[in-house]
Protein backbone atom coordinates (compact mmCIF):
# COMPACT_ATOMS: atom_id res chain seq x y z
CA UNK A 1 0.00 0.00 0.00
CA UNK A 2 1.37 3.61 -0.53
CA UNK A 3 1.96 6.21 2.13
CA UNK A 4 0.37 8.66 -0.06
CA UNK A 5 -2.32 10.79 0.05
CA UNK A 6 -3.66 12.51 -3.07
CA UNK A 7 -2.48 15.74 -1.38
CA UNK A 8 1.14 14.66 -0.59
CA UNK A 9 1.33 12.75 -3.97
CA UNK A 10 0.51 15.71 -6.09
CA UNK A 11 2.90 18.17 -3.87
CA UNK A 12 5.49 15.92 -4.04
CA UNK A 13 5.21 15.54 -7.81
CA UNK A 14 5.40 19.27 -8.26
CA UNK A 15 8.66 19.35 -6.00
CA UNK A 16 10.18 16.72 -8.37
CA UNK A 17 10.03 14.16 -5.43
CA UNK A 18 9.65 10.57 -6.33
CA UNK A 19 5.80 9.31 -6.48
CA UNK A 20 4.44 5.73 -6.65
CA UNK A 21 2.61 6.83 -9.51
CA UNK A 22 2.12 10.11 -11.40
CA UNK A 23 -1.44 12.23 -10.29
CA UNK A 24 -3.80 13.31 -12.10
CA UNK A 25 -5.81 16.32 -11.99
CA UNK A 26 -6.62 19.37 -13.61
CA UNK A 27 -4.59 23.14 -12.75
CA UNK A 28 -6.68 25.03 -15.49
CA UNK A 29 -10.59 25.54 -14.88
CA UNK A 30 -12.86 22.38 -14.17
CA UNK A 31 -16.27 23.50 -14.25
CA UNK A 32 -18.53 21.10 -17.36
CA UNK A 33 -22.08 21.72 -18.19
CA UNK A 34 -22.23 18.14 -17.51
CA UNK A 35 -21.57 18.66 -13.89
CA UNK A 36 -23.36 21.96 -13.53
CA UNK A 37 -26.53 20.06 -14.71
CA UNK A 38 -26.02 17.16 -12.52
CA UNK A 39 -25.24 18.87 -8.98
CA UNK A 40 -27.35 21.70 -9.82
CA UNK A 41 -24.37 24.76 -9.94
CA UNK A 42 -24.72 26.25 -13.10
CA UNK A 43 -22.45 29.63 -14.63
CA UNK A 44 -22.98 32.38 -14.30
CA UNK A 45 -24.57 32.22 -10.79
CA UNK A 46 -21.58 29.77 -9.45
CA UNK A 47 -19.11 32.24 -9.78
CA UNK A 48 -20.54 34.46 -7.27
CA UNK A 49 -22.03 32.37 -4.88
CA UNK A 50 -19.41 30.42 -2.72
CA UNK A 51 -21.31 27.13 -1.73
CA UNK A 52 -22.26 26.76 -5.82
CA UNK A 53 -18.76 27.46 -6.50
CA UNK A 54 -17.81 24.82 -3.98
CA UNK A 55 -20.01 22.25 -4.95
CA UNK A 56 -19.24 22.16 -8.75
CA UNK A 57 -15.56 22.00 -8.44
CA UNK A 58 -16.32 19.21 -5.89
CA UNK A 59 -18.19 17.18 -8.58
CA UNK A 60 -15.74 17.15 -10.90
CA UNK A 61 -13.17 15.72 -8.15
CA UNK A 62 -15.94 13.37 -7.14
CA UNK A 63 -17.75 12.07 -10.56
CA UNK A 64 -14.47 12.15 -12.41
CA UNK A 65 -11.54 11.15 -10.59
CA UNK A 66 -9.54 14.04 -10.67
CA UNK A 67 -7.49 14.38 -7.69
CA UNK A 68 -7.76 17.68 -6.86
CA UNK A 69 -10.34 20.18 -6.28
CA UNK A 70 -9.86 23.62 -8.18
CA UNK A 71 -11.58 26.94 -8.02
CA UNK A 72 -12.43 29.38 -9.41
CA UNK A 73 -13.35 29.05 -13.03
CA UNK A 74 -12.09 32.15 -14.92
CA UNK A 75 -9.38 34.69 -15.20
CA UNK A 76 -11.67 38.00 -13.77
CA UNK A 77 -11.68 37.68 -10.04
CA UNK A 78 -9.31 39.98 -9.30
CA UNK A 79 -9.09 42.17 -12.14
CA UNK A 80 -12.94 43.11 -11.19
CA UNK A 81 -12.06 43.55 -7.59
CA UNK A 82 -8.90 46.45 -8.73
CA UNK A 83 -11.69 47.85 -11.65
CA UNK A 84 -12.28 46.42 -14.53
CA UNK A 85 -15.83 45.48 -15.76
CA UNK A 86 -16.21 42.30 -16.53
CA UNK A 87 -19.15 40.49 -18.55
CA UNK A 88 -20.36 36.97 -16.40
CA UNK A 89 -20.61 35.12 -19.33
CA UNK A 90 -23.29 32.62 -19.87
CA UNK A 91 -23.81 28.84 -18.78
CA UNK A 92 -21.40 27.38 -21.42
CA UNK A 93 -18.61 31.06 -21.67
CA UNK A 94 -16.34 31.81 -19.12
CA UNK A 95 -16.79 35.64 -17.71
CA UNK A 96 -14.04 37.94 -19.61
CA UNK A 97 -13.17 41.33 -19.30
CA UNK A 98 -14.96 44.27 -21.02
CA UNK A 99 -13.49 47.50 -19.39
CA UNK A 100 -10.72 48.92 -18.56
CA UNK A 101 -10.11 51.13 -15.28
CA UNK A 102 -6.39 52.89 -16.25
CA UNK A 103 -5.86 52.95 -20.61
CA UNK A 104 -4.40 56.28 -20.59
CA UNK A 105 -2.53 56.92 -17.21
CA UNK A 106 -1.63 55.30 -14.22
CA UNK A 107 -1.58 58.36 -11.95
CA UNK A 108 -4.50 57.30 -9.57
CA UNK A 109 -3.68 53.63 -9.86
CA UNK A 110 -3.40 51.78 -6.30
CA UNK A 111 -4.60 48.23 -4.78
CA UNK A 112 -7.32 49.14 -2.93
CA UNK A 113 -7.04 48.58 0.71
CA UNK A 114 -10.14 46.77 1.53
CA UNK A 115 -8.99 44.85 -2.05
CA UNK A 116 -9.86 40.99 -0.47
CA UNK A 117 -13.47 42.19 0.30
CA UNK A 118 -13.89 43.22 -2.80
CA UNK A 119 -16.01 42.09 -5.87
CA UNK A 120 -16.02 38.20 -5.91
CA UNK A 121 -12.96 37.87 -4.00
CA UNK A 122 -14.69 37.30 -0.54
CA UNK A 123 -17.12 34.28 -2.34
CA UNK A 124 -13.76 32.84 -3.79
CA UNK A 125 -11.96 32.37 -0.18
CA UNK A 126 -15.13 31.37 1.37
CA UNK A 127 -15.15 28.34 -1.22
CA UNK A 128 -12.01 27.34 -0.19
CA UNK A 129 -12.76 26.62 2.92
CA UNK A 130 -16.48 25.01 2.28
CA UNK A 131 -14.12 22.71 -0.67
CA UNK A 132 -11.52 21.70 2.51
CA UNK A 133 -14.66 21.27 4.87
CA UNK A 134 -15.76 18.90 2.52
CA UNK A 135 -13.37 17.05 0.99
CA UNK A 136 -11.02 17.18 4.00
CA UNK A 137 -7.31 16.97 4.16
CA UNK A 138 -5.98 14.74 2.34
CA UNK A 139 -7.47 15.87 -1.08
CA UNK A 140 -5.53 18.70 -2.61
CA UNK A 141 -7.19 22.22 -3.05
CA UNK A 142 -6.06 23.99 -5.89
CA UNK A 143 -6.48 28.44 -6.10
CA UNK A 144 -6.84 29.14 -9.57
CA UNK A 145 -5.95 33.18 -10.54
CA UNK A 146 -4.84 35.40 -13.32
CA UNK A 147 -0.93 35.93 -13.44
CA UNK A 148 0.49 39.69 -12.62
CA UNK A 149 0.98 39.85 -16.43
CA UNK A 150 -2.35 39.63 -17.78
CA UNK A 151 -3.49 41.40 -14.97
CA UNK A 152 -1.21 44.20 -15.67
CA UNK A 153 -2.94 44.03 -19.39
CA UNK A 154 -6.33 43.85 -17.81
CA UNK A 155 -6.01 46.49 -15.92
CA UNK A 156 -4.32 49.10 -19.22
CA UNK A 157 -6.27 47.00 -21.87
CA UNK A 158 -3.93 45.02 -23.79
CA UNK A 159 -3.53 47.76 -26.50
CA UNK A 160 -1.70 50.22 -23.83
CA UNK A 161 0.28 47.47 -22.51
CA UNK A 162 1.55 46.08 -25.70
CA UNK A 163 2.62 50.21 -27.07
CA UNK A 164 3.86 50.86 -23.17
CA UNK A 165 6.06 48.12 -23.39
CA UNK A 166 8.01 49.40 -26.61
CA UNK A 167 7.17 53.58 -25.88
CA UNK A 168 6.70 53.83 -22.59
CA UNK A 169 9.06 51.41 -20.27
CA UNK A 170 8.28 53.32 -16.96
CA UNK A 171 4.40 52.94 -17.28
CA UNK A 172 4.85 49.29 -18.59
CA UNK A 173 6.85 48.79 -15.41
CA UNK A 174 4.85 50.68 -13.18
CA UNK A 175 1.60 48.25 -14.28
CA UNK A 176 3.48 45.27 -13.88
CA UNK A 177 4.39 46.22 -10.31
CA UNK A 178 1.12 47.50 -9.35
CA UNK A 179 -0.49 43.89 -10.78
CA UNK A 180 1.95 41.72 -8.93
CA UNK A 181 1.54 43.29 -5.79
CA UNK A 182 -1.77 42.61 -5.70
CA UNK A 183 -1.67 39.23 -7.23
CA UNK A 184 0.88 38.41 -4.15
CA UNK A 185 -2.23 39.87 -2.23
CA UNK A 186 -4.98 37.59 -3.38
CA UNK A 187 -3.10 34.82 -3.39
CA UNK A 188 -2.04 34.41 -0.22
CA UNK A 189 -5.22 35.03 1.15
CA UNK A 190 -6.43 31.91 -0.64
CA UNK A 191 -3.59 30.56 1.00
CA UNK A 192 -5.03 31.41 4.22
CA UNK A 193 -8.28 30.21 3.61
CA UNK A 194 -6.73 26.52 2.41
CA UNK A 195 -5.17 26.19 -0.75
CA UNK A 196 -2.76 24.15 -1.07
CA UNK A 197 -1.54 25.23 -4.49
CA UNK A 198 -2.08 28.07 -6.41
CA UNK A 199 -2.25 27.78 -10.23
CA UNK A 200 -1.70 30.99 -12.09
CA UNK A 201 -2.96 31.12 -15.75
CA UNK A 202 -1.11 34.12 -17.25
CA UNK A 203 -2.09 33.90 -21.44
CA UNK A 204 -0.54 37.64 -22.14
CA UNK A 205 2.53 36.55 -20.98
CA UNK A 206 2.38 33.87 -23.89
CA UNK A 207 5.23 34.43 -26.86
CA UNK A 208 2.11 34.76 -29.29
CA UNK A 209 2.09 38.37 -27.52
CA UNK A 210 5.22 39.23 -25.85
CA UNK A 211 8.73 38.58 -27.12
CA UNK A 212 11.17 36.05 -25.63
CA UNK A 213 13.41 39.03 -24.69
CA UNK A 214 10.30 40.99 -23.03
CA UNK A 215 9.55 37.82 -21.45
CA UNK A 216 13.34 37.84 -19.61
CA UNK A 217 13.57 41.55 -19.24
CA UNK A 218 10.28 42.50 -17.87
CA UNK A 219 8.36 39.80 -17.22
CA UNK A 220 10.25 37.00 -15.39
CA UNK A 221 11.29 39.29 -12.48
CA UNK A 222 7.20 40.13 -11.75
CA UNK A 223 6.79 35.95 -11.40
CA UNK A 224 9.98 35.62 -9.79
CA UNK A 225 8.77 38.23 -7.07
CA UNK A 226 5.39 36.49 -6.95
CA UNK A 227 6.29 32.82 -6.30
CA UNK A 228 8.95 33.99 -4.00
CA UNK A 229 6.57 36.13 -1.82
CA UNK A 230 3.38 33.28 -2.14
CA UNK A 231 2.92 30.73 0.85
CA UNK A 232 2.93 27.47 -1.21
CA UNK A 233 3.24 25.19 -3.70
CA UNK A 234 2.55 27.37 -7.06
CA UNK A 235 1.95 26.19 -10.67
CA UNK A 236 2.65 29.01 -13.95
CA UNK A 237 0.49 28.16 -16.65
CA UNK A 238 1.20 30.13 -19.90
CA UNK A 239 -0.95 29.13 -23.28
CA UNK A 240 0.17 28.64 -26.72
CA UNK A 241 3.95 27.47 -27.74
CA UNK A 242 5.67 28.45 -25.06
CA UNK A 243 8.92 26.67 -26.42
CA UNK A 244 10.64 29.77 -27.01
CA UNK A 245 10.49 31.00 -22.99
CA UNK A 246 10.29 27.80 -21.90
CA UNK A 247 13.78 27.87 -20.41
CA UNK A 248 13.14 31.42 -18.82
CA UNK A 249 10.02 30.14 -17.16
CA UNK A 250 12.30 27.58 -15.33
CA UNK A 251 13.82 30.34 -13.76
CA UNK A 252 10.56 32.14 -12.37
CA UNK A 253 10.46 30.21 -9.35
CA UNK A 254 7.23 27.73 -9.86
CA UNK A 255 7.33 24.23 -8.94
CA UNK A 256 4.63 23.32 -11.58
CA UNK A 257 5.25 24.87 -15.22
CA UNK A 258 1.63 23.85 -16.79
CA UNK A 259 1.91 23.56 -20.68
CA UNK A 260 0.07 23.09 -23.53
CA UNK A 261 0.30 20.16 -26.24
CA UNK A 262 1.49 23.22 -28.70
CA UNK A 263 4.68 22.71 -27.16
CA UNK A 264 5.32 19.33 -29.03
CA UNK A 265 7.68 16.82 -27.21
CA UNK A 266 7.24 16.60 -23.42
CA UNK A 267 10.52 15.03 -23.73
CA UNK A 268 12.17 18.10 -24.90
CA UNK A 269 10.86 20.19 -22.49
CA UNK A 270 11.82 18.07 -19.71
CA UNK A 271 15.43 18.34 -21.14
CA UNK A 272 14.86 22.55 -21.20
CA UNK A 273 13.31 22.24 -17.85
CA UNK A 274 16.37 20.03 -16.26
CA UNK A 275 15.44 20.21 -11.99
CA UNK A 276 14.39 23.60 -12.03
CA UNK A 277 10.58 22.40 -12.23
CA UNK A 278 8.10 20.13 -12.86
CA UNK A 279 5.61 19.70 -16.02
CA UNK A 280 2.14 19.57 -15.98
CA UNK A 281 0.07 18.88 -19.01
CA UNK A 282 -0.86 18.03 -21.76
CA UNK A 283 -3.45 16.80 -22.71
CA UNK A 284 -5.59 18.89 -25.46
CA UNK A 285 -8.50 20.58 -23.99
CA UNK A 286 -9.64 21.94 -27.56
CA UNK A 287 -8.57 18.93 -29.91
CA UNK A 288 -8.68 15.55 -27.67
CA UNK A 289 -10.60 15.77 -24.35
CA UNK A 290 -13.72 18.20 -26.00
CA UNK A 291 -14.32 16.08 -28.87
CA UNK A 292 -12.47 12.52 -28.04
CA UNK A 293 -13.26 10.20 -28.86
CA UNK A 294 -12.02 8.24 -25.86
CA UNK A 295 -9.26 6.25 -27.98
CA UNK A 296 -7.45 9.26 -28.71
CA UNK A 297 -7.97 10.81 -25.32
CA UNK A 298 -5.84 7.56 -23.64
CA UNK A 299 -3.76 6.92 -26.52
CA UNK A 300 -2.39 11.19 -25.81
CA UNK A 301 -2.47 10.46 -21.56
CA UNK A 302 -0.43 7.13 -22.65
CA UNK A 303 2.07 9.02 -24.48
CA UNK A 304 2.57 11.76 -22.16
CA UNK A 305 3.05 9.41 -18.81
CA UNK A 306 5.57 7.65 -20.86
CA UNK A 307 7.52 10.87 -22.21
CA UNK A 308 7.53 11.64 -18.31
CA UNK A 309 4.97 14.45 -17.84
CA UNK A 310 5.06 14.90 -13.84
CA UNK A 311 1.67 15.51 -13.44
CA UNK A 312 -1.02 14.61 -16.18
CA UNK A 313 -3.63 17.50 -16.52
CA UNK A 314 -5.47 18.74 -19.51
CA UNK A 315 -3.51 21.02 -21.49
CA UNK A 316 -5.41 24.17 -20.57
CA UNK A 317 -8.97 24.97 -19.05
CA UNK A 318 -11.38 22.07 -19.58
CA UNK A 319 -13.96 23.41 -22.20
CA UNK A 320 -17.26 23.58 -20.20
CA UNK A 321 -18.92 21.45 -23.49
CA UNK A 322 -16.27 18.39 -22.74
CA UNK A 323 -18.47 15.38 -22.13
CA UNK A 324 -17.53 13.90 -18.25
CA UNK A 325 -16.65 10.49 -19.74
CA UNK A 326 -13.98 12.07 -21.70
CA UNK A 327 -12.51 13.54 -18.57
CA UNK A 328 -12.71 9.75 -17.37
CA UNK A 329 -11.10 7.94 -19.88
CA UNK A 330 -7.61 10.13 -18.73
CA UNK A 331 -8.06 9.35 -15.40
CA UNK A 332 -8.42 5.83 -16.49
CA UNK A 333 -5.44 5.68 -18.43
CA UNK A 334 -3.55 6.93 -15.33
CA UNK A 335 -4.87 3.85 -13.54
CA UNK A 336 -4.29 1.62 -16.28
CA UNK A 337 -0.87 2.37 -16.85
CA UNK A 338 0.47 1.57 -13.05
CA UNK A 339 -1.91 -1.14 -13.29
């Protein structure tokens, strides 16, 4: 019998620690139509109401297998909390951002100070601790947030980040500060309220927006400064190819670098990656686990225990349309393969 819970399993895979068999779970957003039909916590309303919030992550540890319990499901939390207006999205769409509360200036920009009791952020921490109530401690909880770069972006709109970043250094600085601060801020206070890991899903820090040079210069410091000043375990996820910054995001400080299967060879990046962190991935959310079929789905989770992925996770946020079965069949290739 092993000594392992799913909660020391999974931090102990992220640490690069030897396992007696690889977990699997999902770092990226969990919440499936599926699931928000069968326990009754449908979008929009569960991302403002903690115990719907709770109980829908909970189902997809519960009816699927995955060994960990994540929440939130989008990348707004925060961002609406510091000012931006966000639209919540529909049953199926993830809320996104529609406004922006500094595009010209930053000169009254600051974290507010009652910034945790703010917006959605007090239904958020409350989850966490109805999620460890429940599933108690021995299943890993899992605080998902935006990354200080994308907030930074969220916060200028992406159009005044991108031309800051080339005209304006200072102000591109200054918004990249200003995010990480508070990102440090939220984070730890999911900490607090009993995560176990936080996941940070920063897309505008992907190279399909910012160069591999902007990426060393500007933006590794920001997630340097945030891992180092966050009380746990923490995961960097970063969409698209990442292949190019790969090697810099070794250096940020994460024990968990979650990638997508744009990156090609897991091999590879293991080699890139060395002991400086672990990979999580990467399985297809778009191309495999949404539309399977089930073959392809274990015949991906197959390749990617074997090419030593360190924790197998879908390769970004679980479309909310991906059937539960589908979600299944990964878990069951897992099992299967330490069978």
């Amino acid at each position: 019998m092993s000594n392992f819970t799913m909660k020391t399993r999974l931090l102990a895979a992220l640490k690069g620690e030897a396992v007696d068999k690889i977990p699997v779970c999902s770092v990226t957003q969990t919440g499936i139509v599926e699931l928000m039909d069968e326990v009754g916590a449908a979008w929009p309303e569960a991302h403002t109401d903690a115990e719907l919030m709770a109980k829908l992550a909970i189902a997809n540890y519960e009816l699927s297998g995955l060994e960990a319990v994540r929440v939130p499901y989008c990348l707004t939390v925060l961002v609406e909390a510091m000012g931006c207006e966000i639209n919540m999205g529909t049953k199926n769409r993830q809320p996104s951002v529609t406004g922006h509360p500094y595009p010209k200036s930053l000169d009254d920009a600051a974290i507010p100070e009652d910034l945790l009791e703010r917006g959605r952020i007090p239904a958020v921490l409350e989850a966490i601790k109805l999620v460890r109530e429940k599933v108690g401690p021995d299943v890993p909880v899992i605080g998902g947030m935006e990354g200080p770069i994308t907030i930074a972006s969220d916060l200028v709109s992406v159009k005044s980040f991108m031309k800051w970043s080339i005209k304006k250094p200072e102000l591109f600085g200054q918004a990249l500060d200003l995010a990480t601060e508070a990102a440090i801020s939220y984070a730890n206070a999911m900490v607090k309220a009993g995560a176990d890991i936080i996941s940070v899903a920063d897309p505008v820090a992907s190279p399909d927006l910012m160069s591999p040079d902007s990426f060393r210069d500007s933006l590794q410091p920001r997630l340097q400064k945030f891992s180092g000043s966050v009380d746990s375990v923490t995961i960097l996820h970063i969409c698209g190819n990442v292949n190019s910054v790969l090697d810099y995001m070794a250096d940020c400080g994460f024990e968990g670098l979650s990638v997508e299967e744009k990156i090609g060879s897991v091999k590879q990046a293991k080699e890139v990656i060395g002991d400086r962190a672990t990979l999580v991935g990467n399985i297809s959310s778009p191309f495999t686990l949404l539309p399977g079929p089930e073959d392809k789905i274990r015949t991906e989770s197959k390749q990617a225990l074997e090419d030593g992925i360190d924790v197998l996770a879908p390769g970004c946020g679980i479309a909310p349309m991906t059937p539960l079965e589908n979600i299944k069949a990964m878990v069951a290739t897992r099992d299967e393969y330490y069978a």
